[in-house]
Protein backbone atom coordinates (compact mmCIF):
# COMPACT_ATOMS: atom_id res chain seq x y z
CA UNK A 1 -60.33 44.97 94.33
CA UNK A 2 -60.18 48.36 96.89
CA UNK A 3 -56.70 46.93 97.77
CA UNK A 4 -55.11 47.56 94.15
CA UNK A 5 -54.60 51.39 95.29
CA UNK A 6 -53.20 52.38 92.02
CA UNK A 7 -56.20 52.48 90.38
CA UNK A 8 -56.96 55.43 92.47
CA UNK A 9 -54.85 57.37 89.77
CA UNK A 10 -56.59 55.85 86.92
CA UNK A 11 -60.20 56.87 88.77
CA UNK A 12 -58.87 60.55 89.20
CA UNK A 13 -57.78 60.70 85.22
CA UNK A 14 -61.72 59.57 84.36
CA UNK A 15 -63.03 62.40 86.25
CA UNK A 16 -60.39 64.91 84.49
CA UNK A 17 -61.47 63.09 80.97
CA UNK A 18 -65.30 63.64 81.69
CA UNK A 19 -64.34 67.48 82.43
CA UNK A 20 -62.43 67.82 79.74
CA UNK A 21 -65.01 66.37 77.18
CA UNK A 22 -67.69 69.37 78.16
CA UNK A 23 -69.36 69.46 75.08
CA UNK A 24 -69.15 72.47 73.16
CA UNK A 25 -72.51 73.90 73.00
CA UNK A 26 -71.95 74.30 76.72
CA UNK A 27 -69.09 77.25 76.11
CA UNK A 28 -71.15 80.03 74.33
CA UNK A 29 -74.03 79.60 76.80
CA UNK A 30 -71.89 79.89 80.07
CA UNK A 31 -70.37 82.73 78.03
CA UNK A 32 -72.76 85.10 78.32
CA UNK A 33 -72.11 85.48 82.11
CA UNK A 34 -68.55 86.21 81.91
CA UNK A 35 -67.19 89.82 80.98
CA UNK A 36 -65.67 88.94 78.34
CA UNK A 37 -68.94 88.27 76.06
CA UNK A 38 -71.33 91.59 75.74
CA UNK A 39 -72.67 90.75 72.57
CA UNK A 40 -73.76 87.55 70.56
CA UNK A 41 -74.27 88.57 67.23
CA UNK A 42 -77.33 86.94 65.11
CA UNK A 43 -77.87 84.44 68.29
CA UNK A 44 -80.91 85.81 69.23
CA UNK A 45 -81.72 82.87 71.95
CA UNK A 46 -78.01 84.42 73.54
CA UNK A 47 -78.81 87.67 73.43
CA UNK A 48 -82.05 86.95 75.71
CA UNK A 49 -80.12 84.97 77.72
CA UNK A 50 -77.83 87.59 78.66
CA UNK A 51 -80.63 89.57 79.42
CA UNK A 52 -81.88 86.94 81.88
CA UNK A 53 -85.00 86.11 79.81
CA UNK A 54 -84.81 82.60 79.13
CA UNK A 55 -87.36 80.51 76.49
CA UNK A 56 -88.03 77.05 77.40
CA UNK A 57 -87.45 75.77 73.73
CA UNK A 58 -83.96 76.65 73.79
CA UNK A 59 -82.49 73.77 73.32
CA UNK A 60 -79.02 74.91 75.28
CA UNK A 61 -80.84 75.34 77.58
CA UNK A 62 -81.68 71.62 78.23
CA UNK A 63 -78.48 70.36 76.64
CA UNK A 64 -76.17 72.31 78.81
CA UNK A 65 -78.23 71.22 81.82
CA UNK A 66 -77.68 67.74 81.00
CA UNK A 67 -74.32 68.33 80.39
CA UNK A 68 -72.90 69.35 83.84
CA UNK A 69 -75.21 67.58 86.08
CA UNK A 70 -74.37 64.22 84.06
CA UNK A 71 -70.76 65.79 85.35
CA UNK A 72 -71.35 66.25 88.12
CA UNK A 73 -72.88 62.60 89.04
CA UNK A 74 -69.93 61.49 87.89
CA UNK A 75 -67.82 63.35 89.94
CA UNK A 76 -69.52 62.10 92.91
CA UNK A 77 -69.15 58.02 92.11
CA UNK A 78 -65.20 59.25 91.37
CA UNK A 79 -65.08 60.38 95.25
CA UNK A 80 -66.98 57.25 96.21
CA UNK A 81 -64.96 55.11 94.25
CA UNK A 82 -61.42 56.40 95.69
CA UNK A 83 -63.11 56.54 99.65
CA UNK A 84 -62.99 53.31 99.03
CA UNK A 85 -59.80 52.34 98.41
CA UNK A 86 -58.90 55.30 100.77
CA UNK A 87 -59.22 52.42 103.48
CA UNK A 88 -56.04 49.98 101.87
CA UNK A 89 -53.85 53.03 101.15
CA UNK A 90 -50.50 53.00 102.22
CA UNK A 91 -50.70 56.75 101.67
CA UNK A 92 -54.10 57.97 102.62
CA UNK A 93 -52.91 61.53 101.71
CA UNK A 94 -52.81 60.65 97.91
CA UNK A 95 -56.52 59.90 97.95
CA UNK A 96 -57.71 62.73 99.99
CA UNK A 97 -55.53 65.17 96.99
CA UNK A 98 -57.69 62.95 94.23
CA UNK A 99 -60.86 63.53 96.38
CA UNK A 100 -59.99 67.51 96.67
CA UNK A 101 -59.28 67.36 92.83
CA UNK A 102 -62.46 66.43 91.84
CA UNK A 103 -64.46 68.35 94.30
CA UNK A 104 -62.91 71.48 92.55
CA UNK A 105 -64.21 69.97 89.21
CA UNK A 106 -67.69 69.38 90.64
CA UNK A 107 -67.30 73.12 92.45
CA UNK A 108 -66.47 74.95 89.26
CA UNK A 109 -69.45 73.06 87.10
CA UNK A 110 -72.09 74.01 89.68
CA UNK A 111 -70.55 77.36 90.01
CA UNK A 112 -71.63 77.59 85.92
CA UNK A 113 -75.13 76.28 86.41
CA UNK A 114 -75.39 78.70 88.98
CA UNK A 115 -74.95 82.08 87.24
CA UNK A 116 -76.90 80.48 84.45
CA UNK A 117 -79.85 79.41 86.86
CA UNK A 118 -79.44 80.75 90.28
CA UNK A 119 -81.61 78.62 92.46
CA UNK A 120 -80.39 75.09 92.29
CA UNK A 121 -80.44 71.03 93.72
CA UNK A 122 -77.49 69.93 95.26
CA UNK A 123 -76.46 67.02 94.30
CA UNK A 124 -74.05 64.80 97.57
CA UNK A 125 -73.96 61.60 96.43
CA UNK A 126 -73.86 59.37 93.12
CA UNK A 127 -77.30 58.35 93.58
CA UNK A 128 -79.75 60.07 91.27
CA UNK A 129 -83.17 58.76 92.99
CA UNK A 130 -81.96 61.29 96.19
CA UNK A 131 -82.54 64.21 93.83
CA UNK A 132 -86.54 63.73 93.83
CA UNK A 133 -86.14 64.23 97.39
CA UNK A 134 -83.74 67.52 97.83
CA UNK A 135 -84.84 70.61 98.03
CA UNK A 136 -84.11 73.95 95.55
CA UNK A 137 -81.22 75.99 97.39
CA UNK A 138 -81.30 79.83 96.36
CA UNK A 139 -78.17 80.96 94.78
CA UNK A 140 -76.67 82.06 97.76
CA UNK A 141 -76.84 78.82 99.53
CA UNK A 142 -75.31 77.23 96.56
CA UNK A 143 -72.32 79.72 96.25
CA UNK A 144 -71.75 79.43 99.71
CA UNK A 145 -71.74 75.52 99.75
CA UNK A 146 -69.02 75.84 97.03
CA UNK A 147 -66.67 78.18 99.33
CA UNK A 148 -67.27 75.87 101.98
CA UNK A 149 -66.21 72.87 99.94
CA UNK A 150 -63.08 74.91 98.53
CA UNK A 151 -62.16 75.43 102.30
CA UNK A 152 -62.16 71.21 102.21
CA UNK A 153 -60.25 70.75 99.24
CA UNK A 154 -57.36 73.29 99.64
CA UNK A 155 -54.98 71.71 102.73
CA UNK A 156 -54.96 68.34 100.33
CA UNK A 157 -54.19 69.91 96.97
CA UNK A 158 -50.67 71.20 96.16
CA UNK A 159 -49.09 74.47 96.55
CA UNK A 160 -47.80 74.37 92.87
CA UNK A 161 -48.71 76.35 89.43
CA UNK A 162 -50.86 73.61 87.42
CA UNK A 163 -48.42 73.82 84.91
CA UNK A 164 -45.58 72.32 87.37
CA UNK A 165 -47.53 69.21 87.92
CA UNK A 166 -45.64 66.30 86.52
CA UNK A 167 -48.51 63.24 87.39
CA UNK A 168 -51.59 65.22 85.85
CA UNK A 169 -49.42 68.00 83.70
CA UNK A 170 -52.56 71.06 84.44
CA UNK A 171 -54.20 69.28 87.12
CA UNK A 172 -55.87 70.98 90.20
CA UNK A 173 -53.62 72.51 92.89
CA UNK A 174 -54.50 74.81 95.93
CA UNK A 175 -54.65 77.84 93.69
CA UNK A 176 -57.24 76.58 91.24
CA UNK A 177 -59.33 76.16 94.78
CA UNK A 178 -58.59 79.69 95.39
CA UNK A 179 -59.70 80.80 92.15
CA UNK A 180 -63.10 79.08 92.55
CA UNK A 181 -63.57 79.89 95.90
CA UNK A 182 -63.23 83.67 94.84
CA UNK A 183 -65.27 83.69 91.95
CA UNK A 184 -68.03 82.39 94.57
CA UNK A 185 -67.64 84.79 97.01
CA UNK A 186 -68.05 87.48 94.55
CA UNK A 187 -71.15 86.41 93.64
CA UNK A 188 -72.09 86.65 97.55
CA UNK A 189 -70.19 90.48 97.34
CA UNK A 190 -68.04 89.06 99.82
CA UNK A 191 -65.41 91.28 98.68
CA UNK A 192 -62.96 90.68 101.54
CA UNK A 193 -62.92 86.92 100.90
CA UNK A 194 -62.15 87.43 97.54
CA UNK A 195 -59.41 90.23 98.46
CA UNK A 196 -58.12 87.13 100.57
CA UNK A 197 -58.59 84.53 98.34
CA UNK A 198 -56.57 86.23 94.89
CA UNK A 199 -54.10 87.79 97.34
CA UNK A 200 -53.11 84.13 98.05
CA UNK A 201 -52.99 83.56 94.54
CA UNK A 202 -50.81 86.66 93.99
CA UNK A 203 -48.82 86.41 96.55
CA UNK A 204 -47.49 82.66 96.01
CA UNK A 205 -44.92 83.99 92.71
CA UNK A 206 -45.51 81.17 90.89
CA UNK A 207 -47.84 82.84 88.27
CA UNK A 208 -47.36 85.45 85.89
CA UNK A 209 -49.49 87.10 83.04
CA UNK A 210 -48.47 86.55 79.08
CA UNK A 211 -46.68 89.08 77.55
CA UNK A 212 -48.51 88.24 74.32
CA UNK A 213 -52.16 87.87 75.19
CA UNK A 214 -52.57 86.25 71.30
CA UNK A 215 -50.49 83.33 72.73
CA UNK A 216 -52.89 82.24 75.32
CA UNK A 217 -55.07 81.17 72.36
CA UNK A 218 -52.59 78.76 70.62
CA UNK A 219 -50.06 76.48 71.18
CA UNK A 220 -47.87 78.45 73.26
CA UNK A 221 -51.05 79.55 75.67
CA UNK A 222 -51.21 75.37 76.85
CA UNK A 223 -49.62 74.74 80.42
CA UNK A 224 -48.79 78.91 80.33
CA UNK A 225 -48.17 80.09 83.53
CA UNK A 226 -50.59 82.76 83.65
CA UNK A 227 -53.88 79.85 83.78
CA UNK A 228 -55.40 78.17 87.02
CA UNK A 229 -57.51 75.82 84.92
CA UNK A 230 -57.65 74.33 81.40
CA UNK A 231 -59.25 72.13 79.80
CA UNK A 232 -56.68 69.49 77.85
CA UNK A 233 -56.89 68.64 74.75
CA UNK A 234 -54.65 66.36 72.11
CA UNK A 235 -54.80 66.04 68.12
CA UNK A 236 -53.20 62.88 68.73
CA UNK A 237 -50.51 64.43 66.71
CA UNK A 238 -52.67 64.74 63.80
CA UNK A 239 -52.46 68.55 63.28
């Protein structure tokens, strides 16, 4: 029933609960892009991917794939789902901020697959049988298409540190856009963009780095001020 609009929430907190279940063979693979990981130890299948040579039997390789396009698909019927009830809203506003959420989820997962496989298929809808049918962008298309859909998603999403949200305590805001949107145009060496981009970032006050880098990786580190996105976890108070 599109006309129960409060289950608009309730669609928005699946899409943040399918992001926030990436499964965890999924981090040390992405991992090897980032400058934080030079070295993989006794992995010898990460070690080869770091060097951009890539064998077929991996099985990361496949899993990891699966992984963030399953995401991905997901994301999409989300977007659908909330168009709909878009229509019945007494606030239309609220559902275009869900909408911008998730495309920032859906941005930063294709940004991964991206640096991990360059050349990609975009996926625009929910419907997997349209995939047979799209072509293979080259990387630059695809990093471009995720600026572009950052430029979208910012005017809906709050001007707010993540960690000030009180409906979705970590959830997407403007800046989170920003980030992504950055980390895409440096892949295009659009260096002015991205000079543009973190300056916004900078610039709003509402962030500020740890003191004690250790923390960021405990406890104190969740909802810190110095993070654009997390992933949220519980123990269900079962330390």
């Amino acid at each position: 029933d599109y006309t129960q609009t409060g289950e608009m929430y309730s669609i928005a907190l699946g899409a943040y609960d399918v992001f926030y279940s990436l499964q965890w063979e999924s981090f040390p693979l992405i991992s090897v892009r980032g400058d934080d990981v030079n070295a993989a130890g006794d992995q010898f299948p990460l070690i080869e991917t770091d060097e951009f040579r890539y064998d077929r039997s991996f099985w990361m390789y496949n899993s990891t794939w699966l992984n963030f396009y399953s995401d991905i698909i997901s994301f999409h019927a989300a977007m659908e789902e909330i168009e709909k009830y878009r229509e019945f809203a007494p606030n239309p506003a609220e559902a275009d901020q869900y909408i911008a959420e998730i495309k920032v989820l859906r941005a930063f997962e294709l940004f991964q697959l991206s640096r991990l496989w360059g050349d990609l298929i975009i996926p625009t809808s929910s419907e997997t049988f349209e995939l047979y049918d799209k072509p293979i962008e080259n990387r630059e298309v695809v990093w471009q298409h995720i600026s572009d859909q950052m430029d979208e998603a910012i005017p809906d999403l709050p001007s707010v540190n993540p960690n000030q949200r009180t409906d979705i305590p970590g959830g997407i805001t403007q800046y989170t856009a920003l980030a992504v949107k950055a980390m895409a145009n440096l892949e295009l060496k659009n260096y002015s963009e991205v000079a543009a981009s973190t300056g916004q970032i900078i610039s709003s006050g509402v962030f500020e780095l740890e003191p004690d880098y250790y923390n960021l990786f405990k406890i104190p580190g969740k909802l810190n001020s110095e993070n654009l996105l997390e992933l949220q976890y519980s123990d269900f108070g079962q330390g």
